[in-house]
Protein backbone atom coordinates (compact mmCIF):
# COMPACT_ATOMS: atom_id res chain seq x y z
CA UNK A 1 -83.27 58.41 133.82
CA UNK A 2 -80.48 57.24 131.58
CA UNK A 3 -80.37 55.01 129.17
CA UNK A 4 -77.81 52.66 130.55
CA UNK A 5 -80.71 50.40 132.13
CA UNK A 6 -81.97 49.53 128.98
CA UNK A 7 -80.28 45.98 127.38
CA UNK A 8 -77.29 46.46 125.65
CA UNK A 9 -77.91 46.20 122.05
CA UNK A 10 -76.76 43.00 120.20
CA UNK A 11 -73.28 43.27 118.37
CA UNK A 12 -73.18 41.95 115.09
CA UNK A 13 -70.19 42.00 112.61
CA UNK A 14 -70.93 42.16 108.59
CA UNK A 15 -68.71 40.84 106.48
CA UNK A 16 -68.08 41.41 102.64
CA UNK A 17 -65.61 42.54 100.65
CA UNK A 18 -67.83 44.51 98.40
CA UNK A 19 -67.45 47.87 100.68
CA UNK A 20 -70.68 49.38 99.46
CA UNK A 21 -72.38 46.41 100.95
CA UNK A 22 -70.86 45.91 104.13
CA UNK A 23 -71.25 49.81 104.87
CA UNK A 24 -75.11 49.45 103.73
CA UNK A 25 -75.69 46.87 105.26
CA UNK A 26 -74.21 47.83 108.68
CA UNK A 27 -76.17 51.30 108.44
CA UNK A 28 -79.46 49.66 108.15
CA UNK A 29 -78.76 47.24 111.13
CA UNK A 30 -77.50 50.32 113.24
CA UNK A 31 -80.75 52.03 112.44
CA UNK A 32 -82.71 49.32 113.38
CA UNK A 33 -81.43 48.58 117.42
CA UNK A 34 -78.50 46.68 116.41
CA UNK A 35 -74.19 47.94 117.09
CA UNK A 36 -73.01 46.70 113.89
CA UNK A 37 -69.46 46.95 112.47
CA UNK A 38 -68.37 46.11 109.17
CA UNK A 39 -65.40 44.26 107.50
CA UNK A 40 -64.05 43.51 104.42
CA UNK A 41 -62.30 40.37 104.41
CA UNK A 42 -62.30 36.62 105.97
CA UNK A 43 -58.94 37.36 107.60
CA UNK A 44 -60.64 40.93 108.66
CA UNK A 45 -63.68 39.14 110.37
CA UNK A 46 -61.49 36.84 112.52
CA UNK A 47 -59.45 39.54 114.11
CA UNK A 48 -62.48 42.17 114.62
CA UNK A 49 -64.23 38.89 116.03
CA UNK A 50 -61.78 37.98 118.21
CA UNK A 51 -61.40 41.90 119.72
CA UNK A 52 -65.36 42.81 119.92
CA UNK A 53 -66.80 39.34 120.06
CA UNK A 54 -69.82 39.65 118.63
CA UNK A 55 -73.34 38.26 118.96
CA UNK A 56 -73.79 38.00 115.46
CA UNK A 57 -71.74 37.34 112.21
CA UNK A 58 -73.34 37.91 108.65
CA UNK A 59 -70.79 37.75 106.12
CA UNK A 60 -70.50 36.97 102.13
CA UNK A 61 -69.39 33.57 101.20
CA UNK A 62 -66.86 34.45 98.28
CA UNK A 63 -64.05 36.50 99.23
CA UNK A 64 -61.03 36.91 97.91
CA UNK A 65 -58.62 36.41 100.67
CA UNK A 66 -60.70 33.78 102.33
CA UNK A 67 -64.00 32.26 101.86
CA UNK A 68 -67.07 33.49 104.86
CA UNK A 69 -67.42 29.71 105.53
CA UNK A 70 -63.84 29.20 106.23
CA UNK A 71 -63.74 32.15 108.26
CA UNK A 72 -67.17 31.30 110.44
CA UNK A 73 -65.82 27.56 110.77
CA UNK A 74 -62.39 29.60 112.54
CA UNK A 75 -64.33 32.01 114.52
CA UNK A 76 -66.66 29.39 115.90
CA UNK A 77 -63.79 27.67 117.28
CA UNK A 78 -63.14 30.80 119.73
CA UNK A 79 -66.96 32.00 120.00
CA UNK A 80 -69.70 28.80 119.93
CA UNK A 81 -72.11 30.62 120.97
CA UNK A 82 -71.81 33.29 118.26
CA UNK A 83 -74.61 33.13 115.81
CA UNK A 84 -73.39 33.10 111.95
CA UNK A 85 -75.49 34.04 108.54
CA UNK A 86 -74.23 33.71 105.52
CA UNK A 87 -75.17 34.86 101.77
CA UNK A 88 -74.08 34.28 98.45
CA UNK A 89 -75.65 35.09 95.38
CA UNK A 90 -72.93 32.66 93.67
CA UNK A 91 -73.44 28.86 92.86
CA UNK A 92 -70.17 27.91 94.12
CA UNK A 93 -71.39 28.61 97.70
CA UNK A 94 -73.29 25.29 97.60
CA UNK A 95 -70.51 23.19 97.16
CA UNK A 96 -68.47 24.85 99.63
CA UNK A 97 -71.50 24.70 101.96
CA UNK A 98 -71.36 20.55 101.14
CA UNK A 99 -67.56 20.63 102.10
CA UNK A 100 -68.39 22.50 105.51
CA UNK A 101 -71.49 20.11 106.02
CA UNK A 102 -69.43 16.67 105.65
CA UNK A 103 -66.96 18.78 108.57
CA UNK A 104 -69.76 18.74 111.04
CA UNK A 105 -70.48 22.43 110.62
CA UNK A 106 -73.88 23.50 109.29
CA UNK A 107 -74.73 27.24 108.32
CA UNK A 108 -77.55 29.13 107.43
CA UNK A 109 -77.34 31.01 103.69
CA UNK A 110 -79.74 34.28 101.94
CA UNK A 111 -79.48 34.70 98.63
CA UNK A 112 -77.66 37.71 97.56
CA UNK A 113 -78.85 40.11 97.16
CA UNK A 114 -80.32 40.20 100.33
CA UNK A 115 -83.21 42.77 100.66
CA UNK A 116 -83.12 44.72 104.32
CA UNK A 117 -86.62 43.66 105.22
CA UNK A 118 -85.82 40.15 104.65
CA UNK A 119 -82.71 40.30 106.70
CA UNK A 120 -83.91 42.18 109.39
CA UNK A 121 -87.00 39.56 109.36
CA UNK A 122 -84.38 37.24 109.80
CA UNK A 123 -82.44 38.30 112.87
CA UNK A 124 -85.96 38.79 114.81
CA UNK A 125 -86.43 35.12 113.84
């Protein structure tokens, strides 16, 4: 019997522009059922999530070449349905969660930095 009956596993896209923590994270996620991919920029995450369309987005909040709210509030404009976690471990995240909240968009945020247990936790939620 192959393995092609069993459910495809979820697709999930990380998202930082600290390399080291994109790559870690995305190793621990592929070792725990997941097809994860990581990125290294806001611009980076709406291209790869326009081509592979994930099921999930986690992604940093402060970026250099765009900010991970900015680039979830784009992406959910092409994929609703995907679901998107942030994390920060950077005050200025709250107020730029505040500017996305008076837009009508609401996001969930982890504290950077984000231990794997607590993450994983989090995606079984």
């Amino acid at each position: 019997m192959t393995d092609n009956s069993r459910k495809e596993k979820p697709r999930v896209l990380v998202v930082d522009d600290e390399r080291v923590i994109a790559d870690t994270l995305a190793i621990i996620l592929n070792q725990n059922g997941f097809a994860a991919t990581a990125v290294y920029s806001g611009t980076g995450a709406i291209d790869k999530a326009r081509s592979d369309r994930p099921d999930l987005i986690i992604s940093d909040v402060i970026m250099e070449d765009m900010n991970g709210i900015d680039a979830a509030i784009n992406i959910r404009q092409f994929l609703p349905s995907c679901k998107i976690l942030l994390f920060s471990g950077q005050a200025a995240t709250a107020d730029l969660l505040e500017k996305a909240r008076a837009r009508g968009h609401e996001f969930e945020i982890l504290a950077k930095p984000v231990h794997p247990q607590d993450l994983l936790a989090k995606l079984r939620d």
